[in-house]
Protein backbone atom coordinates (compact mmCIF):
# COMPACT_ATOMS: atom_id res chain seq x y z
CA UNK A 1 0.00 0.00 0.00
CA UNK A 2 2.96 2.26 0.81
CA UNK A 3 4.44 1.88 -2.52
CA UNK A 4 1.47 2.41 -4.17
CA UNK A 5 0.83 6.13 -2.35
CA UNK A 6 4.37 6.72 -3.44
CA UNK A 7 3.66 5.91 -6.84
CA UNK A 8 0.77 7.63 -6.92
CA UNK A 9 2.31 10.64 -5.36
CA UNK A 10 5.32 10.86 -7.85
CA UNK A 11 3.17 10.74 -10.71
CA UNK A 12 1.14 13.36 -9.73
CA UNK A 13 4.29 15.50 -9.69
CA UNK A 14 5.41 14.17 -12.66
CA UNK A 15 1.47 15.63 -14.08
CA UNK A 16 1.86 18.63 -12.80
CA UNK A 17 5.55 19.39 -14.39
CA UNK A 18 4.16 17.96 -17.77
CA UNK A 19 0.78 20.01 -17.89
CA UNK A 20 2.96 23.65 -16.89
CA UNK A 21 5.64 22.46 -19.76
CA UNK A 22 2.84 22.11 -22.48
CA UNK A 23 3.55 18.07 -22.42
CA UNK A 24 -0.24 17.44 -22.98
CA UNK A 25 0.69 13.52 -24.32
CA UNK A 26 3.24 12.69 -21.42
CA UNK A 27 0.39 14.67 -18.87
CA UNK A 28 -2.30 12.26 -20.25
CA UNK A 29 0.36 9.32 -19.56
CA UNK A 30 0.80 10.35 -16.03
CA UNK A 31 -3.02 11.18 -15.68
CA UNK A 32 -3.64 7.06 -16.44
CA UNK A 33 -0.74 6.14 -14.22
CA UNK A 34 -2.41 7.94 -11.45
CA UNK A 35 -5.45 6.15 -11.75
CA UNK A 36 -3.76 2.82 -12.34
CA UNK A 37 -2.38 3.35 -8.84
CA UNK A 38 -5.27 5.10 -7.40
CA UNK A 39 -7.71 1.52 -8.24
CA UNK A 40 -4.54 -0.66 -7.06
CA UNK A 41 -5.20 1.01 -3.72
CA UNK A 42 -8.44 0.94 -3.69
CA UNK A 43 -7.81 -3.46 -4.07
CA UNK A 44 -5.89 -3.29 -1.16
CA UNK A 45 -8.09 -1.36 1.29
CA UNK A 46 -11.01 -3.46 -0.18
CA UNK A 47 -9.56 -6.77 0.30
């Protein structure tokens, strides 16, 4: 679970820095990442 907020965390930077540098492809990547990591933790708090 820890790894996964960590994840979740860095890729939300990494959104962030893409979306104020124009990057709209590489903010769309990090925008799916996010919510990759965002259901992962929603597995582990349901199970």
């Amino acid at each position: 679970m820890n790894t996964f907020s960590r994840q979740y965390e860095i890729a939300k930077t990494n959104a962030k820095e893409y979306m104020k540098n124009g990057q709209i492809s590489a903010y769309l990547q990090s925008l799916t990442e996010m919510n990759k990591y965002k259901k992962l933790m929603i597995a582990v708090v349901a199970n």
